[in-house]
PDB file of N, CA and C in Angstrom:
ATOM      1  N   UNK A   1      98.184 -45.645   7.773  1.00  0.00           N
ATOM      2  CA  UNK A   1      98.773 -45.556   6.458  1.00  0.00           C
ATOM      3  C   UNK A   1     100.184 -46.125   6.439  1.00  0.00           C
ATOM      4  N   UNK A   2     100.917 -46.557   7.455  1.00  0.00           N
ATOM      5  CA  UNK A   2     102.363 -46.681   7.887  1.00  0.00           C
ATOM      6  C   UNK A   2     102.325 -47.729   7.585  1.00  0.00           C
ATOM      7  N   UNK A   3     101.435 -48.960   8.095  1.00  0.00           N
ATOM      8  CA  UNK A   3     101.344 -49.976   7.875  1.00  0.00           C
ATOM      9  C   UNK A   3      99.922 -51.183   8.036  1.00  0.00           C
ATOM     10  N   UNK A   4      99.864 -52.159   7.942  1.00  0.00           N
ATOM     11  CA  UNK A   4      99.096 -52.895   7.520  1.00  0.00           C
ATOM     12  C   UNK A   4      98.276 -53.517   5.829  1.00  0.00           C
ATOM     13  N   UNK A   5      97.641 -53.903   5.883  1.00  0.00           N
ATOM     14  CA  UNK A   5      97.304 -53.968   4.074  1.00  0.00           C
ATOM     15  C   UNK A   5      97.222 -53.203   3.625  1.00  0.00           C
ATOM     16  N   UNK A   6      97.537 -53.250   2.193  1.00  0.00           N
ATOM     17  CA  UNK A   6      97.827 -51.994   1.289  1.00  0.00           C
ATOM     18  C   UNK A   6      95.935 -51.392   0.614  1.00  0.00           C
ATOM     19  N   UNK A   7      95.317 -52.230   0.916  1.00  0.00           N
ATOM     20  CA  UNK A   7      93.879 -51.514   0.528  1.00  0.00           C
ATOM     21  C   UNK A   7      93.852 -51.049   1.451  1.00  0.00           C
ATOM     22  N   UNK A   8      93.650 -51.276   3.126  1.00  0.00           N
ATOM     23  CA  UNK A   8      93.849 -50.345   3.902  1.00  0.00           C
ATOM     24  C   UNK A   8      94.443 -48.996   4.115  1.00  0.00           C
ATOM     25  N   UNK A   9      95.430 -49.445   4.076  1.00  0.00           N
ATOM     26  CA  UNK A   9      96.442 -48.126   3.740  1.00  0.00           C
ATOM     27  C   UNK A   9      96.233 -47.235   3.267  1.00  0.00           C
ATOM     28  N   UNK A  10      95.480 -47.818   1.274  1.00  0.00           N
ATOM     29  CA  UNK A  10      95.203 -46.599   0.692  1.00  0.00           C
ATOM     30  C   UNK A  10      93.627 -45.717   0.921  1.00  0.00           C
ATOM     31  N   UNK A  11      92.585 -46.697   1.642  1.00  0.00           N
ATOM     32  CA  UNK A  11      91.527 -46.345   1.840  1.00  0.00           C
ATOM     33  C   UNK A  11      91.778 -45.059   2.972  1.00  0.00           C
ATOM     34  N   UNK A  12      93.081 -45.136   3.994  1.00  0.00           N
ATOM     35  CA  UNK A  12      93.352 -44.290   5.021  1.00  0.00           C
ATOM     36  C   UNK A  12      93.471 -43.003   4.493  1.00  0.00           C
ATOM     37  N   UNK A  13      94.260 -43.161   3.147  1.00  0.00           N
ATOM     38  CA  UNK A  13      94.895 -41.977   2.462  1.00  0.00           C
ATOM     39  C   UNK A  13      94.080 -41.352   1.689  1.00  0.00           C
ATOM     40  N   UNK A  14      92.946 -41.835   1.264  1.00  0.00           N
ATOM     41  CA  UNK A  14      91.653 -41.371   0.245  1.00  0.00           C
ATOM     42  C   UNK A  14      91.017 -40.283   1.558  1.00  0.00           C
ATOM     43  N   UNK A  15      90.942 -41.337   3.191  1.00  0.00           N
ATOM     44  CA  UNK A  15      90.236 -40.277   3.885  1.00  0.00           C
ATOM     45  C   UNK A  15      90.635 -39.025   4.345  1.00  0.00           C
ATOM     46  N   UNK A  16      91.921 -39.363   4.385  1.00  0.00           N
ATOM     47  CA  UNK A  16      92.526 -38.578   4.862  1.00  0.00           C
ATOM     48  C   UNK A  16      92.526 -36.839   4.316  1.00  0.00           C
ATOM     49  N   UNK A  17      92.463 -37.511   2.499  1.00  0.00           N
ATOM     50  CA  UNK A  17      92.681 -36.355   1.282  1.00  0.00           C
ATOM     51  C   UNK A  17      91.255 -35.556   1.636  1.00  0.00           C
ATOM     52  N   UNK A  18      90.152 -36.112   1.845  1.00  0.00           N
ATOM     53  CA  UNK A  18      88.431 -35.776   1.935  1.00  0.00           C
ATOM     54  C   UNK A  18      88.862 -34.389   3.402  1.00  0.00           C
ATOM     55  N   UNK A  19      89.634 -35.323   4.231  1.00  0.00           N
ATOM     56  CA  UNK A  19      89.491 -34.540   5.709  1.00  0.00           C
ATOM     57  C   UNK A  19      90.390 -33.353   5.374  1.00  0.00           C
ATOM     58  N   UNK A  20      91.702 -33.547   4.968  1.00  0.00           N
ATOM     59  CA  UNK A  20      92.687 -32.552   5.006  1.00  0.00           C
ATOM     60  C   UNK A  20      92.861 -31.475   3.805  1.00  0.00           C
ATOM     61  N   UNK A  21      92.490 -32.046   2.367  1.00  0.00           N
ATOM     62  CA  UNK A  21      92.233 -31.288   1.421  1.00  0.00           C
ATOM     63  C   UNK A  21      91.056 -31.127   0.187  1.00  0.00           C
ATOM     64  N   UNK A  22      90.241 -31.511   0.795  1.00  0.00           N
ATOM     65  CA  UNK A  22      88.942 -31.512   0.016  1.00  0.00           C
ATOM     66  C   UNK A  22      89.132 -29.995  -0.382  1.00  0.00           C
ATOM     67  N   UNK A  23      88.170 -29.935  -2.019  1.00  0.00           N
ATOM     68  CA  UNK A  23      88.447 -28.533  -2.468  1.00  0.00           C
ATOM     69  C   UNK A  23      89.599 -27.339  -1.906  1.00  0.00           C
ATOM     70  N   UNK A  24      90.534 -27.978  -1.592  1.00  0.00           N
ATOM     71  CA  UNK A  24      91.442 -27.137  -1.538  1.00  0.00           C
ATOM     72  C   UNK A  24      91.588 -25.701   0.003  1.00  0.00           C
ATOM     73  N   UNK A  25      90.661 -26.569   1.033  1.00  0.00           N
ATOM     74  CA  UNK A  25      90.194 -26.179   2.481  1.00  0.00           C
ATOM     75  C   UNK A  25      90.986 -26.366   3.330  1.00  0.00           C
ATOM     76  N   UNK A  26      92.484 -25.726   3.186  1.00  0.00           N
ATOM     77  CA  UNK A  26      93.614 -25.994   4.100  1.00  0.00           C
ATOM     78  C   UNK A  26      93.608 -25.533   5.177  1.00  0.00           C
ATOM     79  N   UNK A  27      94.044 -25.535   6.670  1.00  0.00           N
ATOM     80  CA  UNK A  27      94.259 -24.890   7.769  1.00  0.00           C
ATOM     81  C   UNK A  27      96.058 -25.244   8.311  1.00  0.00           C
ATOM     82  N   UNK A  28      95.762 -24.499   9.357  1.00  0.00           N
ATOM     83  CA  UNK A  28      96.831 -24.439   9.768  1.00  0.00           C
ATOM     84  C   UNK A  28      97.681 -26.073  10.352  1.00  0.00           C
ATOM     85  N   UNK A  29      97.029 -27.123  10.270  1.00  0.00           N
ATOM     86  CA  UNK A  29      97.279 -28.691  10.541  1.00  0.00           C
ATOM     87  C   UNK A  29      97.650 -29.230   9.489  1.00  0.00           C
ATOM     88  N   UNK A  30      97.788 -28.164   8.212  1.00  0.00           N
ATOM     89  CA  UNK A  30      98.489 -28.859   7.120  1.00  0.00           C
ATOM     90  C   UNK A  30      99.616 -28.970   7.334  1.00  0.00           C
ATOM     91  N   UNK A  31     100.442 -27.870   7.788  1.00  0.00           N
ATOM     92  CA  UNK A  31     102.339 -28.115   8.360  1.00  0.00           C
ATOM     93  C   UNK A  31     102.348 -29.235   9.076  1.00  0.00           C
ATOM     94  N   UNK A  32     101.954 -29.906  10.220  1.00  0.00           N
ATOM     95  CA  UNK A  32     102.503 -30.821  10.519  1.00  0.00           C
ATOM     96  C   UNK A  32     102.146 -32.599   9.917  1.00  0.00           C
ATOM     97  N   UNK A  33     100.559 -32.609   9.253  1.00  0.00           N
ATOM     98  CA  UNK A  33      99.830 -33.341   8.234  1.00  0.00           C
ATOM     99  C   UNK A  33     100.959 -33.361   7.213  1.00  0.00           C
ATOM    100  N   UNK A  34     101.668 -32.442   6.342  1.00  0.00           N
ATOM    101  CA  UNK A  34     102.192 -32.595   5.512  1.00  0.00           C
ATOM    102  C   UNK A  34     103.442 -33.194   5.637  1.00  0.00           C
ATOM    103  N   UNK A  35     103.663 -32.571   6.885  1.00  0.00           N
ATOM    104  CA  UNK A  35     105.513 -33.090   7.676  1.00  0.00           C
ATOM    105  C   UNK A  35     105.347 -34.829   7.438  1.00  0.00           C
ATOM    106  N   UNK A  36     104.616 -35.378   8.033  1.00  0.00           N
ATOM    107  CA  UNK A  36     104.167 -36.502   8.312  1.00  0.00           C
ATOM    108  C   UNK A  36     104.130 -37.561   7.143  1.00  0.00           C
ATOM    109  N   UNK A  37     103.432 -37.184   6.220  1.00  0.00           N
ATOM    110  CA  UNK A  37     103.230 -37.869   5.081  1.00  0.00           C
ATOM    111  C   UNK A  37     104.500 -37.802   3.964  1.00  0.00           C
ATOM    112  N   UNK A  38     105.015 -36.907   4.347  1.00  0.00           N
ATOM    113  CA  UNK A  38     106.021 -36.582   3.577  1.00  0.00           C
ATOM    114  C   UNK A  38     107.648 -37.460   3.774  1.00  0.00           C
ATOM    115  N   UNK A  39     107.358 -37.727   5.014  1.00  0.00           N
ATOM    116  CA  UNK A  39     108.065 -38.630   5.907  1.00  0.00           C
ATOM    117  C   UNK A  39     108.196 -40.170   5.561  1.00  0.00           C
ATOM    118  N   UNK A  40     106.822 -40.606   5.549  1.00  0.00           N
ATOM    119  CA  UNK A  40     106.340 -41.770   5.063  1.00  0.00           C
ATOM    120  C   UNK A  40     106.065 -42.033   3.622  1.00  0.00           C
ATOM    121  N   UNK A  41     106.634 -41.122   2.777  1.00  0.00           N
ATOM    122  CA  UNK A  41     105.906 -41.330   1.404  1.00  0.00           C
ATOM    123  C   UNK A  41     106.995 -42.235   0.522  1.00  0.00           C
ATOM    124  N   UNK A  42     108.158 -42.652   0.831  1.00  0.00           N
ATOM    125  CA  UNK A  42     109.000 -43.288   0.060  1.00  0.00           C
ATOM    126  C   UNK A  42     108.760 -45.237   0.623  1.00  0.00           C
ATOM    127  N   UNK A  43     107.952 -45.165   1.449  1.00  0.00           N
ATOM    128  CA  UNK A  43     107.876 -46.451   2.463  1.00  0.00           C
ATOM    129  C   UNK A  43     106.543 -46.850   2.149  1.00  0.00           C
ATOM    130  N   UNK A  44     105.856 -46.118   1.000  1.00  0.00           N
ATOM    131  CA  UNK A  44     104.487 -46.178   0.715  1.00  0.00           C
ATOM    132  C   UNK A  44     103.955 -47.563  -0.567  1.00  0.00           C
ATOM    133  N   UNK A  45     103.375 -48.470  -0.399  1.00  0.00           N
ATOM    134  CA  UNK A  45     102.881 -48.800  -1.742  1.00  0.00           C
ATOM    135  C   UNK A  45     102.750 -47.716  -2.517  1.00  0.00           C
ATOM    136  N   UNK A  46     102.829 -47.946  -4.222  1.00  0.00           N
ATOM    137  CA  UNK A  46     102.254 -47.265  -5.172  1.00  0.00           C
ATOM    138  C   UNK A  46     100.757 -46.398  -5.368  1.00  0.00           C
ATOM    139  N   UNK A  47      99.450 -47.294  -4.712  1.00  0.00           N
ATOM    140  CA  UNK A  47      98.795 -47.049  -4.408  1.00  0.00           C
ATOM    141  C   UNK A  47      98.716 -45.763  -3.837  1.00  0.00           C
ATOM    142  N   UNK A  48      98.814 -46.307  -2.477  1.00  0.00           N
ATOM    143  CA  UNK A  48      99.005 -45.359  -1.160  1.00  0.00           C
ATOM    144  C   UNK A  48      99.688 -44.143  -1.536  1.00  0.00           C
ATOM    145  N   UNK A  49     100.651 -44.375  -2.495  1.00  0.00           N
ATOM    146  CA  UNK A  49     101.471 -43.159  -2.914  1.00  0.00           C
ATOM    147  C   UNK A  49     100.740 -42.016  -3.831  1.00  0.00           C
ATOM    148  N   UNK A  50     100.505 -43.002  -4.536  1.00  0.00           N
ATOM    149  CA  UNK A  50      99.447 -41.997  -5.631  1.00  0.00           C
ATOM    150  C   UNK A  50      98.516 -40.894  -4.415  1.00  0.00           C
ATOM    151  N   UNK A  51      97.876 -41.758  -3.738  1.00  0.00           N
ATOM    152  CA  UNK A  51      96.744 -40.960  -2.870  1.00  0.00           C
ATOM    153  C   UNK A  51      97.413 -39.847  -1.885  1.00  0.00           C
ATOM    154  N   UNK A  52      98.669 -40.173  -1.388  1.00  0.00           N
ATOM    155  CA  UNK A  52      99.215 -39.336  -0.710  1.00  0.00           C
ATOM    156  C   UNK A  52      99.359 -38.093  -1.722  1.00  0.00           C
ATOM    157  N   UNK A  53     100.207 -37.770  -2.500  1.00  0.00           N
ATOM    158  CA  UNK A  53     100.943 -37.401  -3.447  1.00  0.00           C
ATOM    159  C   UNK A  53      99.840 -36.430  -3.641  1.00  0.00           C
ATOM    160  N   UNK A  54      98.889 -36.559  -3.929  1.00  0.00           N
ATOM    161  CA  UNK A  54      97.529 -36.057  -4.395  1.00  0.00           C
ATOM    162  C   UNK A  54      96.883 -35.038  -3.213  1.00  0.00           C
ATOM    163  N   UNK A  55      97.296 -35.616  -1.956  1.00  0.00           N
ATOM    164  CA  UNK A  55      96.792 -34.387  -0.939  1.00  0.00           C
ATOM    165  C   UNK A  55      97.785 -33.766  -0.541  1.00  0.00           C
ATOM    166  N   UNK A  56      99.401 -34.075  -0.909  1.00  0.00           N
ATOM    167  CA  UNK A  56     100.256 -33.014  -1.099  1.00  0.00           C
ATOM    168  C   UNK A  56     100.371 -32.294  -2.487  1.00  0.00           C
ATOM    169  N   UNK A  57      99.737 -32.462  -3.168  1.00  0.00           N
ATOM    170  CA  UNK A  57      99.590 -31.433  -4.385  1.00  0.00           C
ATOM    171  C   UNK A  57      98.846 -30.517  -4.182  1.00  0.00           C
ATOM    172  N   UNK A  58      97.341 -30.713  -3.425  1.00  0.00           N
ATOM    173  CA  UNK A  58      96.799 -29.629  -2.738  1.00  0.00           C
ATOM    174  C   UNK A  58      97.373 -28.668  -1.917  1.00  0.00           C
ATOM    175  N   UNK A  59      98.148 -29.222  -0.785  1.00  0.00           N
ATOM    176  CA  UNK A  59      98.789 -28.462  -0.126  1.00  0.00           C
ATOM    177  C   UNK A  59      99.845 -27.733  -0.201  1.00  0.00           C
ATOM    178  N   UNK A  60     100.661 -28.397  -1.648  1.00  0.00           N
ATOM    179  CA  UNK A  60     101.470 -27.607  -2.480  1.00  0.00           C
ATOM    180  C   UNK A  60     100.630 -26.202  -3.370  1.00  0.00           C
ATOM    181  N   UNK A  61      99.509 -26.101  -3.187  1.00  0.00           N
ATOM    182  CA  UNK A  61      98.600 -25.283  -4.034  1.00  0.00           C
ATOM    183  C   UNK A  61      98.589 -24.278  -3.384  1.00  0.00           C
ATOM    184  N   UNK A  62      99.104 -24.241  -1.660  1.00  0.00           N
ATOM    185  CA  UNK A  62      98.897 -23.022  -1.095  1.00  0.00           C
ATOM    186  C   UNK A  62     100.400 -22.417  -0.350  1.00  0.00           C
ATOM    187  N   UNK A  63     101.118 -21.861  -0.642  1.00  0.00           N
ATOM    188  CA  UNK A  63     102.433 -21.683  -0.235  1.00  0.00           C
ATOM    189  C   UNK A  63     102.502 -19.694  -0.119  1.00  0.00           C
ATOM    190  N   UNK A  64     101.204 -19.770  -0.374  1.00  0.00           N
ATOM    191  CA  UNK A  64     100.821 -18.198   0.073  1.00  0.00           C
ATOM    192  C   UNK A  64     100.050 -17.952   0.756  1.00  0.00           C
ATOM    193  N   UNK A  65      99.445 -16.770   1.122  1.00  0.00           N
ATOM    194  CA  UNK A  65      98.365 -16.222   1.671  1.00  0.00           C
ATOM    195  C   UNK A  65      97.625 -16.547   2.792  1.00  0.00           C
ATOM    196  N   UNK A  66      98.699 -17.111   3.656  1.00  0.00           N
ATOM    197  CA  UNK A  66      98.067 -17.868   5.089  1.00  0.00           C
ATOM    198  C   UNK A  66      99.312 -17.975   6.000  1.00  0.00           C
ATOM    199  N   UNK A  67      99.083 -17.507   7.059  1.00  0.00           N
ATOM    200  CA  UNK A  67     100.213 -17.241   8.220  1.00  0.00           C
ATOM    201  C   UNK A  67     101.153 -18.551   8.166  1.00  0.00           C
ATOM    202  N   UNK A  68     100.526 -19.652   8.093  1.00  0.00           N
ATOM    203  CA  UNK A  68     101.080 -20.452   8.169  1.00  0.00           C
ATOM    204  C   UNK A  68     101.900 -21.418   6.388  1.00  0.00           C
ATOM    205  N   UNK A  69     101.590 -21.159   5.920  1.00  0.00           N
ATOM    206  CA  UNK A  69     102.063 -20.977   4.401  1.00  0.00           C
ATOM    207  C   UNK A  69     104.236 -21.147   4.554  1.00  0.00           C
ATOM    208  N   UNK A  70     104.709 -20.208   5.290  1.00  0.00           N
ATOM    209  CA  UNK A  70     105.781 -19.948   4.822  1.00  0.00           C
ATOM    210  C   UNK A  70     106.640 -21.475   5.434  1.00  0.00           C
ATOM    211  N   UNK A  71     105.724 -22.464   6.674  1.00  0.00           N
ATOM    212  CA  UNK A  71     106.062 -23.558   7.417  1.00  0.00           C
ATOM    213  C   UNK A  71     106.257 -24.829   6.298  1.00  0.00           C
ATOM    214  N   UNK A  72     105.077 -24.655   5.924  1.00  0.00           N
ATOM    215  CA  UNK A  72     104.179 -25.739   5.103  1.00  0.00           C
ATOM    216  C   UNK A  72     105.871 -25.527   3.518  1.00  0.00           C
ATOM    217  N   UNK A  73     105.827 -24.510   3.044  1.00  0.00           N
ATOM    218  CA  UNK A  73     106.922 -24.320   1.880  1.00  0.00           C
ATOM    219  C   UNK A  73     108.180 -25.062   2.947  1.00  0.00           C
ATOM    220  N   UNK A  74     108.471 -24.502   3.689  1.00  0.00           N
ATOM    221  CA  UNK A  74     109.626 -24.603   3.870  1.00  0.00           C
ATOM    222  C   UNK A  74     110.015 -26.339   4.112  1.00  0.00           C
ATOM    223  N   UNK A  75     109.054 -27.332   4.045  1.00  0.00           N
ATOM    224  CA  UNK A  75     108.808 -28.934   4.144  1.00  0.00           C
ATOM    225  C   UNK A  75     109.028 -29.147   3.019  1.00  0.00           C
ATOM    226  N   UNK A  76     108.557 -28.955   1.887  1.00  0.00           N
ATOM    227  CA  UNK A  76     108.327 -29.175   0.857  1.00  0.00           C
ATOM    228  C   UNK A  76     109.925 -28.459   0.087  1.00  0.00           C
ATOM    229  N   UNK A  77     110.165 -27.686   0.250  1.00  0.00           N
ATOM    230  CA  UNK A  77     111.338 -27.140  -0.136  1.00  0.00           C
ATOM    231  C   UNK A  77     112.653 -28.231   0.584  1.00  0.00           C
ATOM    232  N   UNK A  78     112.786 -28.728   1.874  1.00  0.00           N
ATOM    233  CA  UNK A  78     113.155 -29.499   1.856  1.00  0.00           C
ATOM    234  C   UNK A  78     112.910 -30.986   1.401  1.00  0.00           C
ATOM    235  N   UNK A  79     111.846 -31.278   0.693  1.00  0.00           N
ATOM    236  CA  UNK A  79     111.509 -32.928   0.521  1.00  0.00           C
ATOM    237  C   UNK A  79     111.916 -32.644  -1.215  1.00  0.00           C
ATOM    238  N   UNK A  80     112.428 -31.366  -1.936  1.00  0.00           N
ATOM    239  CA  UNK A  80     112.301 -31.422  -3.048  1.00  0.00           C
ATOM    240  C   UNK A  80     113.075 -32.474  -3.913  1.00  0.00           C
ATOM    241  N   UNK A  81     113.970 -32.960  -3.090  1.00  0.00           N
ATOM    242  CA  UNK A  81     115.095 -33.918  -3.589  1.00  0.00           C
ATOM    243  C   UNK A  81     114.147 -35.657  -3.803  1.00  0.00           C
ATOM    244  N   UNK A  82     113.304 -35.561  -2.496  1.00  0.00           N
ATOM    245  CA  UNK A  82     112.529 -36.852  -2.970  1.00  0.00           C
ATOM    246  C   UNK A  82     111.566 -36.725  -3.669  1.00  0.00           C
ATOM    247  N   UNK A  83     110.733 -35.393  -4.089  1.00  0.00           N
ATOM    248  CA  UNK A  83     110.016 -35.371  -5.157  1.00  0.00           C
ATOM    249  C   UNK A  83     110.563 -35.816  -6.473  1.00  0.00           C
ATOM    250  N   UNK A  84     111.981 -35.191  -6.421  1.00  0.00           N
ATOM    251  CA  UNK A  84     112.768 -35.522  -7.523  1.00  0.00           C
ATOM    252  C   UNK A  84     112.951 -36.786  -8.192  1.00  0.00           C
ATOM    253  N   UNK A  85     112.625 -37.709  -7.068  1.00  0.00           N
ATOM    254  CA  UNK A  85     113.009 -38.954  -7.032  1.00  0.00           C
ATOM    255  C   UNK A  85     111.550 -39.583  -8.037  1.00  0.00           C
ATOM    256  N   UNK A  86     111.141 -39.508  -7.387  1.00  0.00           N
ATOM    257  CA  UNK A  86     109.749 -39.584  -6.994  1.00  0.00           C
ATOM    258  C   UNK A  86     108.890 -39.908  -8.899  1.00  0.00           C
ATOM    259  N   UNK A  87     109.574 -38.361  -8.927  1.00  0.00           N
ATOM    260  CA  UNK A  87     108.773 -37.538 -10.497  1.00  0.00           C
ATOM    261  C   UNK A  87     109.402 -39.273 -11.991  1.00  0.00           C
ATOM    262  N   UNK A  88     110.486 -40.188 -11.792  1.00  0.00           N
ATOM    263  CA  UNK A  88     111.203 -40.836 -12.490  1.00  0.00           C
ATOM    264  C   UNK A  88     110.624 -42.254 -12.044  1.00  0.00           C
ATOM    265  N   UNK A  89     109.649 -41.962 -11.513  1.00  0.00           N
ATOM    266  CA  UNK A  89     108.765 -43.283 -11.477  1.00  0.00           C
ATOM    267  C   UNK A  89     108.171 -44.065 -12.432  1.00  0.00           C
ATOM    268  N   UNK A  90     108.197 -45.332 -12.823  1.00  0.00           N
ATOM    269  CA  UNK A  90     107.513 -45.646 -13.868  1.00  0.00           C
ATOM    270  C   UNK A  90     106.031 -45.426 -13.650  1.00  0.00           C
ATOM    271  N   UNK A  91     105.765 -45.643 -12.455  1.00  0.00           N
ATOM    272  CA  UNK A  91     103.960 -45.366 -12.102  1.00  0.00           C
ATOM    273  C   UNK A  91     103.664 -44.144 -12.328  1.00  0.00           C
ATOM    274  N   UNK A  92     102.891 -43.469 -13.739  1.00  0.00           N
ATOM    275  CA  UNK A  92     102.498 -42.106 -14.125  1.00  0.00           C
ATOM    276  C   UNK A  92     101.778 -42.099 -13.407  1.00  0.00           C
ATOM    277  N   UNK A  93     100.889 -41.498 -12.453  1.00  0.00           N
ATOM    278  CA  UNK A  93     100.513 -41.106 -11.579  1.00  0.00           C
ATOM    279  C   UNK A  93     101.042 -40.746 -10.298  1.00  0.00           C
ATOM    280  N   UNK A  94     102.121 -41.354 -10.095  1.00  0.00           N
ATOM    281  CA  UNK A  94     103.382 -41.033  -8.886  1.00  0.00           C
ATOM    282  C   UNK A  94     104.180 -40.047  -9.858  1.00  0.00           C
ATOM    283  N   UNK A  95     104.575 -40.452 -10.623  1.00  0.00           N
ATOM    284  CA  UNK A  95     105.464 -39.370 -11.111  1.00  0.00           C
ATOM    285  C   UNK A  95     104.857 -37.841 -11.748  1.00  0.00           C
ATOM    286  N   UNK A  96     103.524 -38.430 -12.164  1.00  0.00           N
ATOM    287  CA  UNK A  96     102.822 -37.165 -12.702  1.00  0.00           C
ATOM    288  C   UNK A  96     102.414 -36.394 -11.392  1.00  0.00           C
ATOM    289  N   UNK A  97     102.153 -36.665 -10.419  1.00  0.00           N
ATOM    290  CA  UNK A  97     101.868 -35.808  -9.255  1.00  0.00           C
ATOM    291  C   UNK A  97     103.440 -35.625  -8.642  1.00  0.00           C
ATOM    292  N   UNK A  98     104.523 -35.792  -8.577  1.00  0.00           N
ATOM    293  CA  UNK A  98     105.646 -35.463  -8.159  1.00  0.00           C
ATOM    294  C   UNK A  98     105.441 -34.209  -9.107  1.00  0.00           C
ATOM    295  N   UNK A  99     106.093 -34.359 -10.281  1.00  0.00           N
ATOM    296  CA  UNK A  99     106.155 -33.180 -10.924  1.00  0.00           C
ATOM    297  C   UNK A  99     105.506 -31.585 -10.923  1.00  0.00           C
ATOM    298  N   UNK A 100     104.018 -32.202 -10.603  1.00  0.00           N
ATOM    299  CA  UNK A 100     102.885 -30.631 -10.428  1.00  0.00           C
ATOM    300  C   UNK A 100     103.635 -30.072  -9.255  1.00  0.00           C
ATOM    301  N   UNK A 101     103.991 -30.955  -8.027  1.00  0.00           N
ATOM    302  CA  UNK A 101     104.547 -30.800  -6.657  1.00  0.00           C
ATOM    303  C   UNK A 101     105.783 -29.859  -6.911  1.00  0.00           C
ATOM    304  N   UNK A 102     106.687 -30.579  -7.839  1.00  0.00           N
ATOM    305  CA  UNK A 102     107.943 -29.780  -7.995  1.00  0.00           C
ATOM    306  C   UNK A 102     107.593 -28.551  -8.947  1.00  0.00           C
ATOM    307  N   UNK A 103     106.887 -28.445  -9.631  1.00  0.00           N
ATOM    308  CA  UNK A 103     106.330 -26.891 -10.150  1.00  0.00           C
ATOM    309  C   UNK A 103     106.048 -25.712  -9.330  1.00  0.00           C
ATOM    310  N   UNK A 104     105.182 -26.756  -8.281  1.00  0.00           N
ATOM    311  CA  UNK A 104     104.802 -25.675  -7.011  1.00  0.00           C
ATOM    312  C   UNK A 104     105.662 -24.976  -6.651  1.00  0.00           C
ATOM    313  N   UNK A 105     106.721 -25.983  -6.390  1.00  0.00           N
ATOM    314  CA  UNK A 105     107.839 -25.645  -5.801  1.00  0.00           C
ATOM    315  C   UNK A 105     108.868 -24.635  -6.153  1.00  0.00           C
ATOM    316  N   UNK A 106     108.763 -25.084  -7.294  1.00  0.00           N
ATOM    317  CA  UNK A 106     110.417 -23.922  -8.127  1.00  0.00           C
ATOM    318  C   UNK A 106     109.220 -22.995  -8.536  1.00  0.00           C
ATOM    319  N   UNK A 107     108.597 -22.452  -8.492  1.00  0.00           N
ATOM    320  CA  UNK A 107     107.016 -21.463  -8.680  1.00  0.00           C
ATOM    321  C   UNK A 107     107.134 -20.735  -7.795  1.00  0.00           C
ATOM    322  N   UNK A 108     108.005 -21.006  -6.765  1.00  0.00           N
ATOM    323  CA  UNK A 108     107.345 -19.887  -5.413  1.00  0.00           C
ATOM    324  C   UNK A 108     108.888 -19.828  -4.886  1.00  0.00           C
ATOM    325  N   UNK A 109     109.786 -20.003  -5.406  1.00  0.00           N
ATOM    326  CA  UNK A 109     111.347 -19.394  -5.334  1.00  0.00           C
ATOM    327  C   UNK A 109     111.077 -18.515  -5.448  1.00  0.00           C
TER     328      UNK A 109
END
């Protein structure tokens, strides 16, 4: 997803969403899955972004009820400044998934 063609890229990130957040089936490999992408998401085609964005909205869906929950917030609580960024995108779909992200977020203050 880091690099090479951008259909590539985003086909990585479609699989990735199937493997890591299909229906909303998180484990404990989301903290460092999320670290990761979260890392790479400003270095992303639009594309690629959208798709990322989309399996961190899932994983923004769970910031409770799992041992590992308080790891996973505490990433996201720090990336809130590039969501911020993020949400002022002209690409509605980057920005419309920033935003649900930053809901999550100020939701669980």
């Amino acid at each position: 997803m880091a690099r090479g063609f951008e259909c590539r890229r985003r086909k990585a990130a479609e699989k990735l969403w199937n493997i890591a957040a299909h229906q909303g089936n998180l484990g404990p490999s989301a903290v460092p899955t999320a670290g990761f992408l979260i890392e790479m998401l400003e270095d992303m085609p639009s594309s690629v972004q959208v798709e990322t964005l989309d399996t961190l909205y899932q994983f923004s869906n769970c910031f409770r009820d799992k041992p590992w929950s308080t790891g996973l917030r505490a990433l996201f609580f720090d990336a809130l400044p590039l969501f911020r960024r993020l949400s002022t995108s002209s690409i509605e779909d980057v920005s419309d998934f920033s935003k649900m992200i930053i809901q999550n977020i100020e939701a669980d203050e």
